[in-house]
Protein backbone atom coordinates (compact mmCIF):
# COMPACT_ATOMS: atom_id res chain seq x y z
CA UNK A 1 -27.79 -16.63 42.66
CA UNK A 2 -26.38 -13.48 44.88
CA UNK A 3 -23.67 -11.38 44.55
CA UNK A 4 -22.64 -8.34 45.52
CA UNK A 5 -19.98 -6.30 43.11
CA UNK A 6 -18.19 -3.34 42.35
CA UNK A 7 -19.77 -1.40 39.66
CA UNK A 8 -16.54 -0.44 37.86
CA UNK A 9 -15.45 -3.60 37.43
CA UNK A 10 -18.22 -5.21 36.69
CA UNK A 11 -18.87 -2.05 33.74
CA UNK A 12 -15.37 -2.81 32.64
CA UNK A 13 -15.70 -6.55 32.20
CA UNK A 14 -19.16 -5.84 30.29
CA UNK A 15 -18.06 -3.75 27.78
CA UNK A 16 -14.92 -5.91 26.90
CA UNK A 17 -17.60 -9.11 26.69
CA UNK A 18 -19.80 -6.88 24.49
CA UNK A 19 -17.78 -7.19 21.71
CA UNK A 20 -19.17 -10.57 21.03
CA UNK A 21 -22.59 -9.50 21.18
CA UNK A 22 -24.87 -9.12 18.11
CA UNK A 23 -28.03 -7.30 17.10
CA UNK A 24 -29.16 -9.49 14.76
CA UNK A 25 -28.19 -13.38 15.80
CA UNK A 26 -29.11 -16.13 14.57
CA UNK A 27 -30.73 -17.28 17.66
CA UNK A 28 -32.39 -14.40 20.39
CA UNK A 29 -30.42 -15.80 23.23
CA UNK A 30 -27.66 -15.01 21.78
CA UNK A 31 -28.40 -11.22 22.79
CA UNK A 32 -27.86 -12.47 26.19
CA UNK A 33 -24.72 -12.15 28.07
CA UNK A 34 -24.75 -15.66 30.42
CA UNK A 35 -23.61 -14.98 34.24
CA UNK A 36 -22.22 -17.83 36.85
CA UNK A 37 -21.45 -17.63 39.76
CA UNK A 38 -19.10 -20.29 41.26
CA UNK A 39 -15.92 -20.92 43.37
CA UNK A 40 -15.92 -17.41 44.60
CA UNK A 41 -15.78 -15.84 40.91
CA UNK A 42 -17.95 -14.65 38.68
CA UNK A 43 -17.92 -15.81 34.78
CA UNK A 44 -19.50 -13.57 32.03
CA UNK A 45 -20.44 -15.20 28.68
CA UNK A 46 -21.00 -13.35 25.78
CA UNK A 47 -21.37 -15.34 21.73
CA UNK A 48 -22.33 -14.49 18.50
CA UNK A 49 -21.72 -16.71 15.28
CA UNK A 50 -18.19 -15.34 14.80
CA UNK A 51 -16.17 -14.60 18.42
CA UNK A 52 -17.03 -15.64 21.66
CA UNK A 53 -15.76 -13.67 24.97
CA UNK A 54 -15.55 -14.81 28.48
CA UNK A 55 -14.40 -12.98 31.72
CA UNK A 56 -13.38 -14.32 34.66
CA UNK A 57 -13.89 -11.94 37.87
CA UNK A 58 -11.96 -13.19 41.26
CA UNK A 59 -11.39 -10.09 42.84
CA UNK A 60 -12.58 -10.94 46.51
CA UNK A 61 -12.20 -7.10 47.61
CA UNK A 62 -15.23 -6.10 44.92
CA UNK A 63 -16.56 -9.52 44.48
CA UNK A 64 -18.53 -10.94 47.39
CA UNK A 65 -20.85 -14.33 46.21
CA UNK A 66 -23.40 -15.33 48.40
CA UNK A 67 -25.07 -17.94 46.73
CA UNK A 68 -23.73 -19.73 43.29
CA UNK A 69 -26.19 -20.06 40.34
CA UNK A 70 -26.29 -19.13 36.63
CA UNK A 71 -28.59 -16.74 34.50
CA UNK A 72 -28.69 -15.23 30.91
CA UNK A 73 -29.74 -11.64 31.28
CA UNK A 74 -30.94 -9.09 28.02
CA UNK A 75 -27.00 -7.97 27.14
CA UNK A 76 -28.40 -4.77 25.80
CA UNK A 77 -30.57 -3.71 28.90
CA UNK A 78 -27.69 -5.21 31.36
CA UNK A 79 -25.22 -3.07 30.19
CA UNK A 80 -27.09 0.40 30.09
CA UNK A 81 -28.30 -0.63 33.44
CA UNK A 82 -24.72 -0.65 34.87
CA UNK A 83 -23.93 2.05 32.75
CA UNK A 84 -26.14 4.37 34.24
CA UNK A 85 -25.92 3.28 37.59
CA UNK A 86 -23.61 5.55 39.77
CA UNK A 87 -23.40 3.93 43.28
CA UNK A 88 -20.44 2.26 43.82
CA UNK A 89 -21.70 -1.23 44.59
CA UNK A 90 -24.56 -3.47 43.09
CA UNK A 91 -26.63 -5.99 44.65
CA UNK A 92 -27.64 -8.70 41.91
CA UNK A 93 -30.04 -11.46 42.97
CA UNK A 94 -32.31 -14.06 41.20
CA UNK A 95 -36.08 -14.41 42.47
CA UNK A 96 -38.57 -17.14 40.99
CA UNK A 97 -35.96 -18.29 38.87
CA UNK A 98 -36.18 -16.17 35.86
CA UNK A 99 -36.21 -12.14 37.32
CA UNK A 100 -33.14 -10.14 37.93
CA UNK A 101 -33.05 -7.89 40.63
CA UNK A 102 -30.68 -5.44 40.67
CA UNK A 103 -30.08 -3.10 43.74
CA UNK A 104 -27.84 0.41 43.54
CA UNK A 105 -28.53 2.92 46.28
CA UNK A 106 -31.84 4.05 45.98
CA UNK A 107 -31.98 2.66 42.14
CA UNK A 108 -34.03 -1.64 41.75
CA UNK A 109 -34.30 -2.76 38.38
CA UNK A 110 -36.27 -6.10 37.32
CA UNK A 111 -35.20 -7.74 34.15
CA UNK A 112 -36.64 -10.91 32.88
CA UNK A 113 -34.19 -13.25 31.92
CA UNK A 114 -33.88 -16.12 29.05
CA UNK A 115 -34.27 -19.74 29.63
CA UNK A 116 -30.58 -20.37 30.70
CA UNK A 117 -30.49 -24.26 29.28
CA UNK A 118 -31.24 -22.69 25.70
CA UNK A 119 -28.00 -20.95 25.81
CA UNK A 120 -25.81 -22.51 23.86
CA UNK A 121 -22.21 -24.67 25.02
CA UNK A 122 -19.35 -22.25 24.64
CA UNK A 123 -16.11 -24.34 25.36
CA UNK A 124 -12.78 -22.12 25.99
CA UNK A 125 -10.38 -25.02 25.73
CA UNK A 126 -6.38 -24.17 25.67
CA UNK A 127 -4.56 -26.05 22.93
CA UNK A 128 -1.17 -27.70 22.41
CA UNK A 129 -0.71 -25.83 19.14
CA UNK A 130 -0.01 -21.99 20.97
CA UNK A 131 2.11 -19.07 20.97
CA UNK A 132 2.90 -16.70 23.46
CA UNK A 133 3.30 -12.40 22.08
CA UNK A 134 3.94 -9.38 23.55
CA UNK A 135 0.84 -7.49 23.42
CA UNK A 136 2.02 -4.24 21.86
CA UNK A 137 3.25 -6.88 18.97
CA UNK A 138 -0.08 -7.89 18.14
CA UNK A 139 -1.58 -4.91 18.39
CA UNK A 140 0.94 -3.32 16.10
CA UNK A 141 0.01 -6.65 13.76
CA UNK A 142 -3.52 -5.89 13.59
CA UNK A 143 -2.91 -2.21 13.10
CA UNK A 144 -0.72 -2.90 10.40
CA UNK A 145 -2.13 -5.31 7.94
CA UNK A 146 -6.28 -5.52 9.20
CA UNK A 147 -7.90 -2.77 7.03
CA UNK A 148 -6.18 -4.19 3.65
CA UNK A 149 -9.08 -7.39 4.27
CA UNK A 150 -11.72 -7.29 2.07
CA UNK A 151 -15.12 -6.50 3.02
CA UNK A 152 -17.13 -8.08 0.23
CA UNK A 153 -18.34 -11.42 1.44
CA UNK A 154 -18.49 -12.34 -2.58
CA UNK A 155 -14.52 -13.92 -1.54
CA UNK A 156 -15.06 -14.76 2.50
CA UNK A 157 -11.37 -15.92 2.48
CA UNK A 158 -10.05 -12.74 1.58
CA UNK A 159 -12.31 -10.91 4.46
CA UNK A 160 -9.43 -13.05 6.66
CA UNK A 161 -6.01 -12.62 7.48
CA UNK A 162 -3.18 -15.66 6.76
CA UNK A 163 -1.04 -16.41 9.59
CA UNK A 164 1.56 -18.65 9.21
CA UNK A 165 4.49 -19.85 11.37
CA UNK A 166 7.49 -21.95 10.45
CA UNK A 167 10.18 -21.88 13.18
CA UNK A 168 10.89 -18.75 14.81
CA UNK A 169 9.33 -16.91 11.70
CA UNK A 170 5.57 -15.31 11.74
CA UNK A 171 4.11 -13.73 8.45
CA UNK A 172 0.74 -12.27 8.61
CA UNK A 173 -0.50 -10.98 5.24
CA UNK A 174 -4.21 -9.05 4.33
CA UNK A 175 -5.37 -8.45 0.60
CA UNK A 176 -8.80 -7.38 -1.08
CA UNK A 177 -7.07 -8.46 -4.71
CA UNK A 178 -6.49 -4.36 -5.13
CA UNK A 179 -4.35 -4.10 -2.03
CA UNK A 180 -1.66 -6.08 0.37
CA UNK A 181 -0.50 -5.79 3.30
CA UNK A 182 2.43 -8.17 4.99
CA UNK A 183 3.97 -7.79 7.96
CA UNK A 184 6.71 -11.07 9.68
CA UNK A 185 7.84 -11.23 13.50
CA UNK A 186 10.85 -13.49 14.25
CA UNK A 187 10.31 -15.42 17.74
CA UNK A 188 13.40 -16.02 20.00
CA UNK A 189 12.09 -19.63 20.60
CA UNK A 190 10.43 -21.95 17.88
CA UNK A 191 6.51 -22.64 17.34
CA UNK A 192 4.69 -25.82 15.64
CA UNK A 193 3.80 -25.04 12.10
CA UNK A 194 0.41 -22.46 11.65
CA UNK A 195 -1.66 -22.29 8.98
CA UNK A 196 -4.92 -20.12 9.83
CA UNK A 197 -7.11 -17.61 8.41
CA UNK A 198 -8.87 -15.60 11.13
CA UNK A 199 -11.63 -13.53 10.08
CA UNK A 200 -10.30 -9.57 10.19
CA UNK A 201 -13.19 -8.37 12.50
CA UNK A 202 -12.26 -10.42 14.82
CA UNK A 203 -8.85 -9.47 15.33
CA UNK A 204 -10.17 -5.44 15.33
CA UNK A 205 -12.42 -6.04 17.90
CA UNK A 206 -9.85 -8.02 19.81
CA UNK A 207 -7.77 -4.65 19.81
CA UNK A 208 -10.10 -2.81 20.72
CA UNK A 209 -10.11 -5.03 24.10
CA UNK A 210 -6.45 -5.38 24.75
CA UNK A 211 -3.65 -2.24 25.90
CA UNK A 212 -0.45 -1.67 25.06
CA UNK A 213 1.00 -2.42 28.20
CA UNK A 214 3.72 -4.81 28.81
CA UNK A 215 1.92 -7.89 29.00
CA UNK A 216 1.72 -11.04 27.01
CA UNK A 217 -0.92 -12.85 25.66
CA UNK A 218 -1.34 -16.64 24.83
CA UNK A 219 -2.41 -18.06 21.04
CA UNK A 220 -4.42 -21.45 21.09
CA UNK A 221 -4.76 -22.70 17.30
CA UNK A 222 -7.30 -25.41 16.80
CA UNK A 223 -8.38 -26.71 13.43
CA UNK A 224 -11.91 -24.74 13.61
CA UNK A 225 -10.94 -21.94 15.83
CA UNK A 226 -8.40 -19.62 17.53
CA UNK A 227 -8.63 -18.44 21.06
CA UNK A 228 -6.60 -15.36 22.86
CA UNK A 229 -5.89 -15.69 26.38
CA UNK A 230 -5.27 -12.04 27.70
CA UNK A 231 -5.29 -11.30 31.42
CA UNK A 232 -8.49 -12.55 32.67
CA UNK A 233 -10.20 -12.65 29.15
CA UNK A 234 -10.62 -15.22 26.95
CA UNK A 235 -11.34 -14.22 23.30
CA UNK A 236 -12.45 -16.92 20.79
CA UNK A 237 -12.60 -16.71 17.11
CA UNK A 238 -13.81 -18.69 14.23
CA UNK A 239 -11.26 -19.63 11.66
CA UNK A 240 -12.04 -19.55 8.01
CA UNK A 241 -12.12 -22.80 5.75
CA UNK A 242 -10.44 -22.74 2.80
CA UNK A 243 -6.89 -21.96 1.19
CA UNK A 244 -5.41 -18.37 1.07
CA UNK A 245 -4.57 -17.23 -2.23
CA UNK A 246 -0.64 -17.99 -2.24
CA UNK A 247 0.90 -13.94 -2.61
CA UNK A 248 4.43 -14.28 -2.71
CA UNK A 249 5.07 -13.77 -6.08
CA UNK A 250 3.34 -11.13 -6.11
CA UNK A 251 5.61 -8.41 -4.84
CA UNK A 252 8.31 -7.12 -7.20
CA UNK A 253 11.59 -7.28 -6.42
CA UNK A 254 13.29 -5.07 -9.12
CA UNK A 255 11.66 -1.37 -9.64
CA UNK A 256 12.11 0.96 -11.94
CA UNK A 257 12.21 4.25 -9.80
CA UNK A 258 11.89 4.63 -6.36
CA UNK A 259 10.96 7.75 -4.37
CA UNK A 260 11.85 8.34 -0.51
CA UNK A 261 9.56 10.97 1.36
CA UNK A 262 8.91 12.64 4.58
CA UNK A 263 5.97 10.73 5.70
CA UNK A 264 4.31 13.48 7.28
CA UNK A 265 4.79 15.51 4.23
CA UNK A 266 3.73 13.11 1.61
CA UNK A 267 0.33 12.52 3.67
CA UNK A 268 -0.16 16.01 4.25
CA UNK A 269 0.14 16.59 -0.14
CA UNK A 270 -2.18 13.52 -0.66
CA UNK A 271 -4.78 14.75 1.89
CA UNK A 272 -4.93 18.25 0.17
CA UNK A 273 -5.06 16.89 -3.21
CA UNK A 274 -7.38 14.06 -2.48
CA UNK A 275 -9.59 17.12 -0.93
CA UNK A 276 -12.05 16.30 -4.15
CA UNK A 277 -11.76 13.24 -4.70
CA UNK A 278 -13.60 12.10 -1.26
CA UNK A 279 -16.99 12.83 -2.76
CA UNK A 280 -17.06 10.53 -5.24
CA UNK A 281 -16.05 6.65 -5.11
CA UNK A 282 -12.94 6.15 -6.52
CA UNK A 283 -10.59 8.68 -4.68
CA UNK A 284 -8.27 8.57 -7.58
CA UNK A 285 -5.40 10.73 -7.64
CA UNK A 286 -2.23 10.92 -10.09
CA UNK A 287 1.33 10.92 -9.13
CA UNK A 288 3.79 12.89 -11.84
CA UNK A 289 7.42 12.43 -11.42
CA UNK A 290 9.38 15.29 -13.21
CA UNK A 291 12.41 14.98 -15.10
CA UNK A 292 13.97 17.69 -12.33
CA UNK A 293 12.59 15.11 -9.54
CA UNK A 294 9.78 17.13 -7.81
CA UNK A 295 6.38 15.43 -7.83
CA UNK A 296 3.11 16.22 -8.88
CA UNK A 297 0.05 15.28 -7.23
CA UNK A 298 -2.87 15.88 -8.90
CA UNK A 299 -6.65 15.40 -8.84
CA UNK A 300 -9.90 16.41 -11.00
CA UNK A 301 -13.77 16.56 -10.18
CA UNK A 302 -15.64 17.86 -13.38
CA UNK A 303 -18.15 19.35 -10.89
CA UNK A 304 -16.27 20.70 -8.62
CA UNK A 305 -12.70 21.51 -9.60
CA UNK A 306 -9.07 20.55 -9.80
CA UNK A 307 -6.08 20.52 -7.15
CA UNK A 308 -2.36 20.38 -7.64
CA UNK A 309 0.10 19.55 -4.97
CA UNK A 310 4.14 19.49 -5.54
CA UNK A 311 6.05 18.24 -3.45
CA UNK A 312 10.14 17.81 -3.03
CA UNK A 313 11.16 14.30 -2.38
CA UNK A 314 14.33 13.44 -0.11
CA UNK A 315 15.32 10.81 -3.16
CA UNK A 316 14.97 9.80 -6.08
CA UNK A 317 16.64 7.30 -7.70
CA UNK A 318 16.06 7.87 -11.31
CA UNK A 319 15.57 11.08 -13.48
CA UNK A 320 12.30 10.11 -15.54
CA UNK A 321 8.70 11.41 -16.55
CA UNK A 322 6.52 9.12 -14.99
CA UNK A 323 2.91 9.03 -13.90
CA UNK A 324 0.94 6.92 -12.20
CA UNK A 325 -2.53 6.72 -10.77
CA UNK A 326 -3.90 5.09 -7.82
CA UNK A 327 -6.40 4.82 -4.75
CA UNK A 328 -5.76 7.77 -2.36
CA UNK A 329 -7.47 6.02 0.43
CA UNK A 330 -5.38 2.92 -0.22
CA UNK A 331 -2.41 4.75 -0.15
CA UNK A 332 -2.72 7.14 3.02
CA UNK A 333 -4.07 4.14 4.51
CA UNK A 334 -0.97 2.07 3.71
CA UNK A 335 1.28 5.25 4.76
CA UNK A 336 -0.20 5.53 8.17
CA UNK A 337 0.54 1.87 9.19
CA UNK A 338 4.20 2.69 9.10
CA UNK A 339 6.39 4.07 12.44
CA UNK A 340 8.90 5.40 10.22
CA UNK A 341 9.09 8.84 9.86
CA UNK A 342 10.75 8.52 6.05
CA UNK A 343 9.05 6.21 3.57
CA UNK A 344 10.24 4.36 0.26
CA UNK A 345 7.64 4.61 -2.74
CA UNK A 346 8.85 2.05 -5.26
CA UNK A 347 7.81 1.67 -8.46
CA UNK A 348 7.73 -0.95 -11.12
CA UNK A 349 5.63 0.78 -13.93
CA UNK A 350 2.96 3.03 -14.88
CA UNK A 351 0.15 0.16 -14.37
CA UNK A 352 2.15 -2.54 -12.79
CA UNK A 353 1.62 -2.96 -8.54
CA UNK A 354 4.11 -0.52 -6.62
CA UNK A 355 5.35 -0.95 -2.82
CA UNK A 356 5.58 0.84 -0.19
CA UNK A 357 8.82 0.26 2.49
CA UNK A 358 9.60 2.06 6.06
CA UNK A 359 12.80 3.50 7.00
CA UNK A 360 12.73 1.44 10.21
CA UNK A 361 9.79 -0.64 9.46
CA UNK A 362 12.06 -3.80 7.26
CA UNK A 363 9.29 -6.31 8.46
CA UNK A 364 6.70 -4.67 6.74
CA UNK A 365 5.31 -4.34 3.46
CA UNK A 366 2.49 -2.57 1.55
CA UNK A 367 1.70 -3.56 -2.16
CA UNK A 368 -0.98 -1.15 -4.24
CA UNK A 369 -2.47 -1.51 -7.39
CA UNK A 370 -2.71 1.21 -9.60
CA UNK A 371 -5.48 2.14 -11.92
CA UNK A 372 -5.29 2.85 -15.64
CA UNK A 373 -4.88 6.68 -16.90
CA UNK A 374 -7.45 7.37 -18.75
């Protein structure tokens, strides 16, 4: 194997593969980011047990491939390598069939590689189940539902996000059992019928990889996995086994007050009055509604102190003392996932689940769960 590449775009396509690499695998090769070299392009590889990426290079102005082979080089080492290297093209060639050399200027570096035929069979096969999306809509998807997943592994299903299609319709909804998010899309053309739970890492580091230009990218469901065709990427995920809890019963529908605010404004009052909170674990604040409808927002630390926000809403729909208490990181989290600049607060009752609703955001949803007064 011998090519000869721009180092830009071979840094770029690294660090979009690297995504799939792991520190800790479950096999050693699988620290290894595989490289072929065939049919004038260049293919990089890189799989852990959850996503697998591949990158397909065919630009024949900074892509020039002399001889056609494949090798599995140390990701890790590759990638600093490159990283570090500031000459404009690199010389990559294979001598006694397991050494790397790699030429930059005045810079040769010599890695060993892995036994290539250990690596294991990564298929990226396109599937008659698919969608096509704008990319700024899944992005926006992600952004918006993502960090209500759980973390614990104790419930792997809910460390997953439910999509579902039926028709034109998608629904995309993310819960931890304290928190939900749901979000629905309506296609102009129709899709088969989706059920899939696709682990929520997966779809952050996906963003993390794709722009928010104007271009679309392809959905292939498969029973076992999901892959996302993007430009010249190909991003595959695992799917999770296993039924998602059924959630839509669980947001109310009739609400005993409900409060709209200045987004901006209500963040700003939670930030100041969470100010405490943040150094202990359960970031609880309460929420006071007065009888002359200005709000209270109100935290305690017995070590270090109180604070007291008050804040004017722009509504309020009834006049009554209420209080309420609930995660301040679940809330400005849910608050910042909306593009509205005015926000709906609704709730149903002191310890009963309350909503959150966005001016111009009608396809979206938040649901929190408060926490008993004590």
């Amino acid at each position: 194997m011998k090519f000869l590449i721009n180092r830009d775009l071979l840094y770029l396509n690294l660090n979009n593969i690297s995504r799939a690499l792991s520190n800790k695998p479950p096999m050693p090769i699988l620290t290894g980011i595989k490289i072929e070299a065939k049919n004038n392009k260049l293919f990089l590889t890189a799989s852990n047990n959850e996503i697998s990426i591949k990158a397909d290079i065919s630009d024949k102005r900074r892509l020039q491939i002399e001889e056609e082979g494949v090798v599995v080089v140390p990701g890790k080492y590759f990638i600093e390598i490159v990283k570090k290297i500031e000459a404009k093209e690199i010389d990559f060639s294979i001598f006694e069939d397991n050494i790397v050399k790699i030429i930059a200027d005045r810079s040769l570096f010599s890695l060993n590689a892995f036994e290539k035929d250990n690596y294991p069979q990564v298929s990226f096969n396109d599937s008659n189940t698919k969608i096509n999306m704008d990319v700024l809509n899944l992005k926006q998807l992600i952004r918006k539902t993502t960090f209500a997943a759980s973390l614990s592994e104790s419930r792997v299903i809910l460390t997953g996000i439910s999509f579902i299609t039926e028709g034109r319709k998608m629904e995309i909804v993310a819960t931890d059992s304290y928190r939900l998010a749901k979000k629905f899309m309506v296609f102009e053309n129709e899709y088969p019928d989706i059920k899939a739970i696709i682990p929520s890492r997966s779809l952050e580091e996906l963003s993390r990889i794709i722009d928010e230009g104007d271009s679309n990218i392809e959905i292939h469901f498969s029973p076992v996995k999901v892959m996302f065709k993007y430009k010249n990427l190909w991003f595959q995920s695992r799917l999770i086994d296993g039924n998602y809890p059924n959630t839509s019963n669980l947001i109310p529908t009739d609400f005993l007050i409900s409060v709209k605010f200045n987004k901006t404004e209500i963040i700003s009052a939670i930030e100041r009055a969470s100010l405490f909170t943040s150094f202990d674990s359960s970031n609880i604040v309460k929420l006071k509604i007065n009888s002359d409808k200005t709000i209270e927002i109100a935290s305690t630390n017995n070590e270090i102190g109180a604070v007291k926000e008050e804040i004017v809403p722009l509504e309020c729909s009834n006049l009554l003392n209420f209080e309420i208490a609930f995660s301040s990181k679940y809330f400005l989290e849910a608050l910042r996932s909306f593009d509205s600049t005015e926000i709906s607060v609704h709730f149903t009752g002191e310890i009963k689940p309350f909503i959150i609703t966005g001016q111009y955001d009608v396809n979206l949803t938040q649901l929190i769960l408060p926490v008993r007064i004590s």
